[in-house]
N, C-alpha and C. Protein backbone atom coordinates (compact mmCIF):
# COMPACT_ATOMS: atom_id res chain seq x y z
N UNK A 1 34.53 12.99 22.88
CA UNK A 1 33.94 11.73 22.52
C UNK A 1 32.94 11.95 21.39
N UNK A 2 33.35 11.31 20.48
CA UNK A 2 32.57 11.15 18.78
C UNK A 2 30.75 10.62 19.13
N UNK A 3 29.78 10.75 18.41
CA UNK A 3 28.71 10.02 18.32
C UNK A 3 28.76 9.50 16.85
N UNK A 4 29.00 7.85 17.25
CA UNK A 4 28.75 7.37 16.05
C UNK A 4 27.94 7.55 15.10
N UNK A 5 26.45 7.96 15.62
CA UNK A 5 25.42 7.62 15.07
C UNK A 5 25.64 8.96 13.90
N UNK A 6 26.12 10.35 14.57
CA UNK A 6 26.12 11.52 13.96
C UNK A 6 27.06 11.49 12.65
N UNK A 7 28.02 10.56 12.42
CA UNK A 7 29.09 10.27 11.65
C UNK A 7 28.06 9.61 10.13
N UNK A 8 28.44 10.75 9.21
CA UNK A 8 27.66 10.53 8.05
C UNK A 8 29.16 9.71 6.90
N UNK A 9 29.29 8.37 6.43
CA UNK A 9 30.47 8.12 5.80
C UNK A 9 30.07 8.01 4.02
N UNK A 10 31.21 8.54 3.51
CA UNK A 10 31.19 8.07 1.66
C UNK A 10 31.38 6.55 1.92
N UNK A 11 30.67 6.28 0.77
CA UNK A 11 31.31 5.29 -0.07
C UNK A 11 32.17 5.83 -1.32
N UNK A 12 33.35 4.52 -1.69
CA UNK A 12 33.68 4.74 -2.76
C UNK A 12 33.41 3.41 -3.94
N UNK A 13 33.35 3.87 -4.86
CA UNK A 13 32.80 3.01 -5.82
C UNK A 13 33.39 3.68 -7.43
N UNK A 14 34.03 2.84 -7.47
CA UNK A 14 34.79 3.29 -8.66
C UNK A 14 35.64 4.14 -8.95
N UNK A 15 36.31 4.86 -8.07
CA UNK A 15 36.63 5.74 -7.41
C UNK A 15 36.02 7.40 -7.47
N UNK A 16 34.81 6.97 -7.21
CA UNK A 16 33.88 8.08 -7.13
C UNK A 16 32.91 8.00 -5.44
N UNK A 17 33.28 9.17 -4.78
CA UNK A 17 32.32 9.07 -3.68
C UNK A 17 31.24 8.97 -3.69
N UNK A 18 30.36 8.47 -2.86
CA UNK A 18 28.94 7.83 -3.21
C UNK A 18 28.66 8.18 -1.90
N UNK A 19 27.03 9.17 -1.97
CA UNK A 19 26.75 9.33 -0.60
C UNK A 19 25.96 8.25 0.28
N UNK A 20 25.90 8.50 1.33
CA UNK A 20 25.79 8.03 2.52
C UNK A 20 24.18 7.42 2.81
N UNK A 21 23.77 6.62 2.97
CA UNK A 21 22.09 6.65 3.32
C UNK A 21 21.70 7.22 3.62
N UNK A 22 21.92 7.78 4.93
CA UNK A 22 21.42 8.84 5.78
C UNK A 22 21.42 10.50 5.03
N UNK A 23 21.91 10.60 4.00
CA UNK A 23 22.49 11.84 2.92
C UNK A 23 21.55 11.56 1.71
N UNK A 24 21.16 10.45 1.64
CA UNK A 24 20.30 10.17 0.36
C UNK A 24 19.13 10.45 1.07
N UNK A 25 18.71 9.43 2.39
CA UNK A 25 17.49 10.08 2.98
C UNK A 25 16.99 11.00 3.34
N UNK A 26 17.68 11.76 3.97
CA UNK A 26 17.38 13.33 4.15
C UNK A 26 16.89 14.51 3.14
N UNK A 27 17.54 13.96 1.64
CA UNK A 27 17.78 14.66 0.73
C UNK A 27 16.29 14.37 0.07
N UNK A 28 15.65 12.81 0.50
CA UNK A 28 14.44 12.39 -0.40
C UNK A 28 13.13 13.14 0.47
N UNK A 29 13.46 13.02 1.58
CA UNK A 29 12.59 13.70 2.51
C UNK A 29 12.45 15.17 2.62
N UNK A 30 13.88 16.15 2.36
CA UNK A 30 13.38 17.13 2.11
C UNK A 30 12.77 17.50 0.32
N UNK A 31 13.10 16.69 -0.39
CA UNK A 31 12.19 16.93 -1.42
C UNK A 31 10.85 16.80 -1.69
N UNK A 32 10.56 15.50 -0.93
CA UNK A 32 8.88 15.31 -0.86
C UNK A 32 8.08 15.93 -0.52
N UNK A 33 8.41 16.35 0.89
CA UNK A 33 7.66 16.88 2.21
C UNK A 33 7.83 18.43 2.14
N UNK A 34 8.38 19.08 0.39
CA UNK A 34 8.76 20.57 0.52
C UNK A 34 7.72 21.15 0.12
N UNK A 35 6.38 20.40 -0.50
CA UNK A 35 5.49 20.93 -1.17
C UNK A 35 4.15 20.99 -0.65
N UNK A 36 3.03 21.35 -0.31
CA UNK A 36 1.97 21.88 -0.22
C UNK A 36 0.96 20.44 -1.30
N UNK A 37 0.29 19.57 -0.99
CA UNK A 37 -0.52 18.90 -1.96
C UNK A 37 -1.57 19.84 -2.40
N UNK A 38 -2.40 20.56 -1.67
CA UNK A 38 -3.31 21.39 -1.72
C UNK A 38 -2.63 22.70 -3.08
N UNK A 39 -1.70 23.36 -2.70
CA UNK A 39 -1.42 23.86 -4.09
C UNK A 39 -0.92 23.30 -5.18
N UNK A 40 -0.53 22.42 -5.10
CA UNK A 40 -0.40 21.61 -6.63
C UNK A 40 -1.61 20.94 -7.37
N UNK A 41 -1.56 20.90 -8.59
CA UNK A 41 -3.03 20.66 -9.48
C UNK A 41 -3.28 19.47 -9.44
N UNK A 42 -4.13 18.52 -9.94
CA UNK A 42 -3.79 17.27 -9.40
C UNK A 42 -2.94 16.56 -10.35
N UNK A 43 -2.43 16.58 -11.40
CA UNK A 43 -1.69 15.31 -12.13
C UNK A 43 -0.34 16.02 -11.54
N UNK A 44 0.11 16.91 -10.48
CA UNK A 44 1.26 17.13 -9.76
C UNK A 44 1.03 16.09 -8.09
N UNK A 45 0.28 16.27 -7.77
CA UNK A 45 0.02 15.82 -6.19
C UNK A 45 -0.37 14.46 -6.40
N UNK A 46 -0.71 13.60 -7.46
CA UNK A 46 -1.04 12.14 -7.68
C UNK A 46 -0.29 11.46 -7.28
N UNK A 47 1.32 11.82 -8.06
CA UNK A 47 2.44 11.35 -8.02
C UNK A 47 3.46 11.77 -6.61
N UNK A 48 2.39 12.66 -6.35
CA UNK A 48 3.66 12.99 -5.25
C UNK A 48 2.90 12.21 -4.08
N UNK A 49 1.95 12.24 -3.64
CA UNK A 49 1.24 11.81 -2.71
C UNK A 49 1.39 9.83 -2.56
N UNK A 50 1.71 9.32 -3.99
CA UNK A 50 2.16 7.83 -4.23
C UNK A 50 3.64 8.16 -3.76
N UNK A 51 4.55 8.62 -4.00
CA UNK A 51 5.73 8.55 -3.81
C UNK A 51 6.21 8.80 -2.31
N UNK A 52 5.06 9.79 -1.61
CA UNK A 52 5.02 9.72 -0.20
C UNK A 52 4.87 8.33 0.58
N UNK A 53 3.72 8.00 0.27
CA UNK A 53 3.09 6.96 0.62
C UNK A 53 4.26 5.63 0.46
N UNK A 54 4.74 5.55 -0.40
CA UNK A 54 5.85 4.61 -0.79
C UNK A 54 7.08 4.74 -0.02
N UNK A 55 7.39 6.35 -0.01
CA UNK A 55 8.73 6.47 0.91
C UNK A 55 8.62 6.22 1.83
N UNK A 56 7.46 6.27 2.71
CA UNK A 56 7.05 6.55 4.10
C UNK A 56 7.12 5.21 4.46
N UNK A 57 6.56 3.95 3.68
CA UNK A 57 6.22 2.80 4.04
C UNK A 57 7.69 2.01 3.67
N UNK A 58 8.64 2.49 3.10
CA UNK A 58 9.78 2.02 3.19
C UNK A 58 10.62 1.88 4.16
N UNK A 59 10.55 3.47 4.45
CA UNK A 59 11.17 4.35 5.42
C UNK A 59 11.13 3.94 7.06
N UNK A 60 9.27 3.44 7.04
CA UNK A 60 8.93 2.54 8.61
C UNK A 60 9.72 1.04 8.47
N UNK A 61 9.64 0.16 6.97
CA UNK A 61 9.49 -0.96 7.24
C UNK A 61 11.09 -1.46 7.33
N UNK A 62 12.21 -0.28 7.06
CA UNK A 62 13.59 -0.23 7.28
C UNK A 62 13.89 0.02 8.91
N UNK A 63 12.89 1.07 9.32
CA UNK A 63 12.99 1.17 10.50
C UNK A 63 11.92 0.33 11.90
N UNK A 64 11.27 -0.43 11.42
CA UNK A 64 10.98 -1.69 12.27
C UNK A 64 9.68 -0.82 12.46
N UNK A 65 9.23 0.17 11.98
CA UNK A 65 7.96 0.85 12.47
C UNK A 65 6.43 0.23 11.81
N UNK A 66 7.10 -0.61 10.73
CA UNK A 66 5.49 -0.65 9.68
C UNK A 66 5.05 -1.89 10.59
N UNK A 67 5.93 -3.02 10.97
CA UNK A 67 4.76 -3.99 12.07
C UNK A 67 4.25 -3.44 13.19
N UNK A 68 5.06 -2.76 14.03
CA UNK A 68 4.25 -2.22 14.91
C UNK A 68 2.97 -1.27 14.92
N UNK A 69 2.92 -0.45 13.71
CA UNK A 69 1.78 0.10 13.59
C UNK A 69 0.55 -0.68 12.67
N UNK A 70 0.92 -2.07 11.99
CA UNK A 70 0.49 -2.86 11.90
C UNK A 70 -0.25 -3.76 13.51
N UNK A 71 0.57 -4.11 14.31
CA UNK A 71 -0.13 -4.60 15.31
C UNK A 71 -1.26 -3.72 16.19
N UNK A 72 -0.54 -2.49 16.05
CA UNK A 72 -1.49 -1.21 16.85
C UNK A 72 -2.86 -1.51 16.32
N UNK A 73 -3.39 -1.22 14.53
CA UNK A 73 -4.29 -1.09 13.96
C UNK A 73 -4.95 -2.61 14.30
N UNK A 74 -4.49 -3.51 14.38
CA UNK A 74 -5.16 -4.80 14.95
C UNK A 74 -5.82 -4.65 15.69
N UNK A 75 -5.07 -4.05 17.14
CA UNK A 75 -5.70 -4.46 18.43
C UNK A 75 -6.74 -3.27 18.74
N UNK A 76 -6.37 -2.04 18.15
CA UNK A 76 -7.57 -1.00 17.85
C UNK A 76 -8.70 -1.67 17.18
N UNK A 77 -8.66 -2.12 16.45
CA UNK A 77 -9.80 -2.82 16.03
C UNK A 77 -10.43 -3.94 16.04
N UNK A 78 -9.79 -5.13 16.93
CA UNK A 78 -10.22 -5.86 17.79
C UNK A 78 -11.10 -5.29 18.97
N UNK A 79 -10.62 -4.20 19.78
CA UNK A 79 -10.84 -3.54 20.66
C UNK A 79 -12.12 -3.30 20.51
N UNK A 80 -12.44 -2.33 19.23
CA UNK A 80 -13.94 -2.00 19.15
C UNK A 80 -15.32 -2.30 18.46
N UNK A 81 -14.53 -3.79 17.88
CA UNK A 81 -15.54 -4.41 17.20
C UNK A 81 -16.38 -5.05 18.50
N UNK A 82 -15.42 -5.66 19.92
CA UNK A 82 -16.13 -5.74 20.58
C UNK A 82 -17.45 -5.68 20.94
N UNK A 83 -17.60 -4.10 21.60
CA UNK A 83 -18.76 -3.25 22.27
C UNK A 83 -19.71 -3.03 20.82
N UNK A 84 -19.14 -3.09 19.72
CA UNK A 84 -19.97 -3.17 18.63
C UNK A 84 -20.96 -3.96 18.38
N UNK A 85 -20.43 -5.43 18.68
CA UNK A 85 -21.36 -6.51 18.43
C UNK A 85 -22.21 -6.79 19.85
N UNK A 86 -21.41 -6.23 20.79
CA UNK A 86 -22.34 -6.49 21.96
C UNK A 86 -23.57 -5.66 21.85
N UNK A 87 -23.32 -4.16 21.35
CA UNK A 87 -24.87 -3.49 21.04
C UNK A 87 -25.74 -3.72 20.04
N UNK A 88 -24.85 -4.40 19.10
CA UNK A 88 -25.93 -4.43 18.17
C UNK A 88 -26.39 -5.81 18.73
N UNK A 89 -26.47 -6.76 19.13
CA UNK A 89 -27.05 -7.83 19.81
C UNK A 89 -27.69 -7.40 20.41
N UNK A 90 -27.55 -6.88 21.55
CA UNK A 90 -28.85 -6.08 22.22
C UNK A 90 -29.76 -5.45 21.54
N UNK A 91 -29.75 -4.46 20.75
CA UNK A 91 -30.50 -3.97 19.81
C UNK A 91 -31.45 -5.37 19.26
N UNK A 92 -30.71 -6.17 18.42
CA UNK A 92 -31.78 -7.31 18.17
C UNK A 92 -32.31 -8.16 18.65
N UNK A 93 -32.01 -8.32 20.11
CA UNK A 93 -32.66 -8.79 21.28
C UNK A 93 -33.73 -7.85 21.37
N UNK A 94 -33.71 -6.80 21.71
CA UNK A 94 -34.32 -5.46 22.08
C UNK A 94 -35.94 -6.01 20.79
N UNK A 95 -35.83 -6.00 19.24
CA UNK A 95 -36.85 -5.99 18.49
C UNK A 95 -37.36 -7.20 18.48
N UNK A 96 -36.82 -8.20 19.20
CA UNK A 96 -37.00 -10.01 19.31
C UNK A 96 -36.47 -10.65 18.35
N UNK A 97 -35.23 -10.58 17.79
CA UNK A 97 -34.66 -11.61 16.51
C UNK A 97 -33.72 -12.30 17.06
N UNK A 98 -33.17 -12.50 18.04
CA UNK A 98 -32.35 -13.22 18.73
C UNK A 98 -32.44 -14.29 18.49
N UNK A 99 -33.49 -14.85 18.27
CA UNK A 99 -33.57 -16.84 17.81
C UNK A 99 -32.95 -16.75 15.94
N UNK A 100 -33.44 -16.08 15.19
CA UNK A 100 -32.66 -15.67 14.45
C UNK A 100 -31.34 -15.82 13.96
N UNK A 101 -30.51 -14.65 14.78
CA UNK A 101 -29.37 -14.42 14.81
C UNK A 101 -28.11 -14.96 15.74
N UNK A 102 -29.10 -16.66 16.19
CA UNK A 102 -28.10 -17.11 17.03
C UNK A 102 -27.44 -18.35 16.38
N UNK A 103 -28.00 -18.47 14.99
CA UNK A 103 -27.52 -19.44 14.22
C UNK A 103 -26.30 -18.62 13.21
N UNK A 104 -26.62 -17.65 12.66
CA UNK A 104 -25.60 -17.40 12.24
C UNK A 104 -24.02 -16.93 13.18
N UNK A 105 -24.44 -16.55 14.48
CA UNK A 105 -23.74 -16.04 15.38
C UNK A 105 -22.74 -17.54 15.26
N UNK A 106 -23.14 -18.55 15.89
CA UNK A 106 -22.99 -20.12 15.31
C UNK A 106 -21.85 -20.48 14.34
N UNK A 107 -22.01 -19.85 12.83
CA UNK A 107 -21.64 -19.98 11.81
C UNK A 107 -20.14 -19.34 12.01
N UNK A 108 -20.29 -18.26 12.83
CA UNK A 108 -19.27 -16.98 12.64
C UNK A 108 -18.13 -17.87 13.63
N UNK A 109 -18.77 -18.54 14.34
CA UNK A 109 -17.68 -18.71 15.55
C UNK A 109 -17.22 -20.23 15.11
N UNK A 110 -17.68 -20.85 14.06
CA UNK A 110 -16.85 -22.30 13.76
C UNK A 110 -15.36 -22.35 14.01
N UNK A 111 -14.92 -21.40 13.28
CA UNK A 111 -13.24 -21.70 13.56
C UNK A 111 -12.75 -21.93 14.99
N UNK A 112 -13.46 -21.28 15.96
CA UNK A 112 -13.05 -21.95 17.63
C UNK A 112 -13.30 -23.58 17.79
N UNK A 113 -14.23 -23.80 17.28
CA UNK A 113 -14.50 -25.58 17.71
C UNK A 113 -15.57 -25.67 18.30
N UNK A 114 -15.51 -26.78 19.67
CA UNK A 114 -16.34 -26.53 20.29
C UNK A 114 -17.06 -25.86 21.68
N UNK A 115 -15.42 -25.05 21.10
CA UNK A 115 -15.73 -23.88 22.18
C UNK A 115 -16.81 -22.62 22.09
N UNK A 116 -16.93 -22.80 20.49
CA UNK A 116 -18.21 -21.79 19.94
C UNK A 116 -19.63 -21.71 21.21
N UNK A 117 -19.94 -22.80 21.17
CA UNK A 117 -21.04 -22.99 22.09
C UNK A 117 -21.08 -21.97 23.31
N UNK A 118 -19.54 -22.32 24.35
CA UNK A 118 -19.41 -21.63 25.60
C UNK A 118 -19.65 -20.08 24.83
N UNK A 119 -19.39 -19.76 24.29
CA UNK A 119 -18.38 -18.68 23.75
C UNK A 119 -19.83 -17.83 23.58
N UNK A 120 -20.90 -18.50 22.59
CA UNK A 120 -21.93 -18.15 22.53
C UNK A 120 -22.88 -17.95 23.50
N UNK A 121 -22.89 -18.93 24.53
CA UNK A 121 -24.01 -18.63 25.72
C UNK A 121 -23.04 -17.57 26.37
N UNK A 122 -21.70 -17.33 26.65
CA UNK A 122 -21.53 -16.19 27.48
C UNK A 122 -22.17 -14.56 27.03
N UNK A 123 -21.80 -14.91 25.95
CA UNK A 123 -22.22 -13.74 25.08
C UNK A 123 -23.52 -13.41 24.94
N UNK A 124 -24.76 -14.58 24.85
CA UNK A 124 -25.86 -13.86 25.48
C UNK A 124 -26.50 -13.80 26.37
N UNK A 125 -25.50 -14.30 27.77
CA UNK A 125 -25.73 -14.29 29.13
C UNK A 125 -25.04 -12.96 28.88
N UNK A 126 -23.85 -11.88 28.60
CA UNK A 126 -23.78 -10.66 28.51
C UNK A 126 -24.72 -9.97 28.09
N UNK A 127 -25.11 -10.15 26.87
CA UNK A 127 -26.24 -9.29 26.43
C UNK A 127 -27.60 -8.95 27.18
N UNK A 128 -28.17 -10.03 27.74
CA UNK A 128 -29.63 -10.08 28.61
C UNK A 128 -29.33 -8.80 29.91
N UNK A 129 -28.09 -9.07 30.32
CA UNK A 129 -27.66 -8.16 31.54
C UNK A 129 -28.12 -6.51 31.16
């Protein structure tokens, strides 16, 4: 029993064989990835390091990988802006600027509506704790 997937096919085109994607890719990848950036000078590694960067982001967004590591970097950083703003609120609670910084806090949260409000007293019913 064959594995499709392992089955590398020509094209023909004009009647000239034409390789395979998977034969072009392999071939771009071992050329890129054969070199060392660190020993090359830099007007060698400029171009190679763009052409990485380019293949690579092709290479995911053919293979369904560039949104998902797109959503990853989201929620990583949703994640820790969190505990971020919760300390630094405390912190300016902590020196007394809280009357302050509860108007702009205000400002930041318009796009919710008038849910800003709730949104805001929970947040410095968290903080006081």
């Amino acid at each position: 029993m064959s594995d499709d997937n392992s089955k590398e096919t020509s094209f023909r085109f004009a009647g000239h064989s034409m390789p395979s994607l998977n034969s072009v890719k392999s071939i771009l990848d071992g050329l890129i990835w054969r070199y060392r950036e660190e020993s090359l000078p830099f007007w060698k590694a400029a171009p190679l390091r763009g052409f990485r960067v380019g293949f690579a982001t092709v290479r995911d967004l053919m293979e369904g990988q560039l949104t998902l590591r797109a959503m990853s970097l989201v929620y990583t950083t949703l994640l820790s802006l969190v505990p971020l703003v919760a300390i630094s609120f405390s912190v300016l609670q902590g020196f007394g600027l809280q009357t302050e910084v509860e108007p702009l806090l205000l400002r930041i949260m318009e796009p919710p509506g008038e849910q800003r409000f709730e949104i805001t007293r929970q947040h410095h019913k968290y903080v006081k704790q």
